[in-house]
Protein backbone atom coordinates (compact mmCIF):
# COMPACT_ATOMS: atom_id res chain seq x y z
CA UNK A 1 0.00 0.00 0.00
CA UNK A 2 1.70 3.23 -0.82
CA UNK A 3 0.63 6.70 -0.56
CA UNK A 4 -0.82 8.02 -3.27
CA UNK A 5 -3.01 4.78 -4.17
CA UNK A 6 -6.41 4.23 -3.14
CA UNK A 7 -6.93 2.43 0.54
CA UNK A 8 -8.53 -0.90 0.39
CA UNK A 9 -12.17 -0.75 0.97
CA UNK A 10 -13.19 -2.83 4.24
CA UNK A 11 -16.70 -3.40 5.80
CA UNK A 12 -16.25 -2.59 9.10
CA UNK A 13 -18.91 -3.57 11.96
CA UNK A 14 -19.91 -0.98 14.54
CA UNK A 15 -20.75 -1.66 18.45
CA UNK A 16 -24.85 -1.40 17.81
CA UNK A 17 -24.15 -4.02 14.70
CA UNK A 18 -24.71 -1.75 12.02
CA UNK A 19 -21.76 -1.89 9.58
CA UNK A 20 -20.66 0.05 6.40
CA UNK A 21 -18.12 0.01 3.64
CA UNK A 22 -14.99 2.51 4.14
CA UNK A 23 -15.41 4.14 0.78
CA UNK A 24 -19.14 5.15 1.32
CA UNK A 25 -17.66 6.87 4.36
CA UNK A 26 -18.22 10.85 3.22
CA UNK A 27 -15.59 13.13 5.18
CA UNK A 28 -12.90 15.39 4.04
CA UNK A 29 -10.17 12.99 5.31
CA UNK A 30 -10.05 9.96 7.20
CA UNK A 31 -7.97 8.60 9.79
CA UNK A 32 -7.65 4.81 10.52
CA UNK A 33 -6.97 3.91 13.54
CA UNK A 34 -6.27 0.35 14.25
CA UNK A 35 -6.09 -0.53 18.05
CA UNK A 36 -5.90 -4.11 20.25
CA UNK A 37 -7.46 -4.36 23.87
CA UNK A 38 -3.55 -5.77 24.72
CA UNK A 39 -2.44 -2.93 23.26
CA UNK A 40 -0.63 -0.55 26.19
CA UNK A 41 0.76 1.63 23.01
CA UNK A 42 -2.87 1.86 22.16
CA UNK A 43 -4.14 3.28 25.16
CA UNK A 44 -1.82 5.99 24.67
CA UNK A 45 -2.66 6.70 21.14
CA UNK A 46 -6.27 6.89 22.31
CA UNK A 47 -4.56 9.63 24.75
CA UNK A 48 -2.88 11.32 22.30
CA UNK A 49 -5.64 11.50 19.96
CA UNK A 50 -8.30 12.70 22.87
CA UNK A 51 -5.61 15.56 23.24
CA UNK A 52 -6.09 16.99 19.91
CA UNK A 53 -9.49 15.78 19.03
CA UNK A 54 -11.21 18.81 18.37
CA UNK A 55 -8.44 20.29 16.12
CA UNK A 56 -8.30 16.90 14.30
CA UNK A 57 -12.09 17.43 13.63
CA UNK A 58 -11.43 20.97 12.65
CA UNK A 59 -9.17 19.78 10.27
CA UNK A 60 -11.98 17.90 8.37
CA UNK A 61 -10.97 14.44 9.70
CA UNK A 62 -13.00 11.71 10.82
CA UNK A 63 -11.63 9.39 13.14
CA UNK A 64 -12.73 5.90 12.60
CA UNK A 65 -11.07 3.80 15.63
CA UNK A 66 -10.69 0.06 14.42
CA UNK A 67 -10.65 -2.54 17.54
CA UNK A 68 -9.07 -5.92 16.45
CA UNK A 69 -10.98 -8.45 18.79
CA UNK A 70 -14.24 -10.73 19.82
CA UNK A 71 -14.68 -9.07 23.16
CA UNK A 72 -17.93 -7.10 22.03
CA UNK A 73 -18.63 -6.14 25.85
CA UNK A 74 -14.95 -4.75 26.31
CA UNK A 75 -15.37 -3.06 22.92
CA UNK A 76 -18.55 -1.16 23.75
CA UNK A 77 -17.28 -0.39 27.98
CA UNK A 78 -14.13 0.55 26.70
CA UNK A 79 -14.69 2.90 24.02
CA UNK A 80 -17.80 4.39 26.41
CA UNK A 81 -15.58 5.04 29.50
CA UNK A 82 -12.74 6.63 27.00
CA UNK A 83 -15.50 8.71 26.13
CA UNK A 84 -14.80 8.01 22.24
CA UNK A 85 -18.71 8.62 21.64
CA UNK A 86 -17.38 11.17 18.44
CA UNK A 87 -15.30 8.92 16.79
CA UNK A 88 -16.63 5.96 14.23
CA UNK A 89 -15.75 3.12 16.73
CA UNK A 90 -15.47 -0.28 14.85
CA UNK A 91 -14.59 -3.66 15.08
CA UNK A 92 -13.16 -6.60 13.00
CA UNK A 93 -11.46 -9.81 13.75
CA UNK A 94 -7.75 -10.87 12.74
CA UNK A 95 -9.47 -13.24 10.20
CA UNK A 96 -11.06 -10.39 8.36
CA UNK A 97 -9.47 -9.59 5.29
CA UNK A 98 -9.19 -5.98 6.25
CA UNK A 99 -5.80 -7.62 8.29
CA UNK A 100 -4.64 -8.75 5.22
CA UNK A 101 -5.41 -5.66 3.23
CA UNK A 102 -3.86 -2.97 5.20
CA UNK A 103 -0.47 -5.40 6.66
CA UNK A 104 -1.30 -5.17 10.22
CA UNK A 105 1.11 -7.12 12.22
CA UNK A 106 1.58 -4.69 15.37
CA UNK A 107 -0.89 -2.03 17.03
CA UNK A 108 -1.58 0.67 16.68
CA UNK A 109 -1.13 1.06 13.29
CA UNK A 110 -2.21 4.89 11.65
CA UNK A 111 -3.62 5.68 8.01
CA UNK A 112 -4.62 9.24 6.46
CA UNK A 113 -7.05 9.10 3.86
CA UNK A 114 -8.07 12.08 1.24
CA UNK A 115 -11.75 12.63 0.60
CA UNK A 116 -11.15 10.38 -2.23
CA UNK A 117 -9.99 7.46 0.05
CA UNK A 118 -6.04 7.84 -1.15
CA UNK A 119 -3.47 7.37 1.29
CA UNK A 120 -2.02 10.29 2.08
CA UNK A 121 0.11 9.11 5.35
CA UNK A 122 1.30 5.98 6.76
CA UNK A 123 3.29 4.45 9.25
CA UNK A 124 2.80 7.48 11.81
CA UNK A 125 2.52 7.58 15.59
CA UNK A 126 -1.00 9.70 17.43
CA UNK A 127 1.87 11.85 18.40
CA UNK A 128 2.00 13.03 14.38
CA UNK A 129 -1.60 13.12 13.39
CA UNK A 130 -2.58 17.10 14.42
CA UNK A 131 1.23 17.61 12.47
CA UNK A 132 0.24 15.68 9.64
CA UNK A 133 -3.24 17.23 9.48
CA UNK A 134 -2.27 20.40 9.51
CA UNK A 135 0.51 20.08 6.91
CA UNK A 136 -2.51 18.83 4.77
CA UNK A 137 -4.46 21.62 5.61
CA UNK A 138 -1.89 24.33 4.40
């Protein structure tokens, strides 16, 4: 997958079961955040991106937060008591080919899609995002 290309489209599930396709998702861009429950590099992504949430959303970027797991209860407590209510919180499993589509290996694992669902950043840390957003933004 290299910048510039179009992202894979992926059905992703959401906690009250309804579930859409990525590309039908309208926003100006799109950030794709993959995340694990085992994860302690995750939990302070979710920090990091709870920091600089509303200038993210300024930016014109949606955050879609992608859980990797079966725990449906943890899924829906956790993302409640991180208070992640304005972010597109999703699920799939590791035997989804969404795994296979976008290489993840390792959590958490960032992407930066245009409005036309190209990849335009990769292989960043939470840390980066608002720098990366507002580079795009210029």
């Amino acid at each position: 997958m290299l910048i510039g290309k179009i992202a894979p489209n992926i059905k992703l599930d959401q906690a009250n079961g309804n579930g859409f396709n990525l590309h039908d998702l309208k926003s100006e861009y799109t950030i794709l955040f993959f995340w694990d429950e085992d994860c302690n590099s995750c939990l302070s992504a979710i920090s990091d991106i709870k920091e600089h949430e509303a200038r993210l959303k300024e930016s014109g970027a949606e955050i879609v937060s992608i859980f990797s797991g079966n725990n449906d209860a943890y899924f829906k407590d956790f993302t409640k008591s991180k208070n992640m209510a304005n972010w597109l919180n999703t699920k799939i499993t590791s035997e989804t080919d969404a795994f296979k589509a976008y290489n993840i290996s390792a959590f958490p694992k960032f992407f930066i899609l245009d409005q036309d669902k190209k990849i335009v950043s990769k292989q960043i840390g939470a840390n980066q995002l608002l720098e990366v957003m507002n580079s795009l933004n210029r």
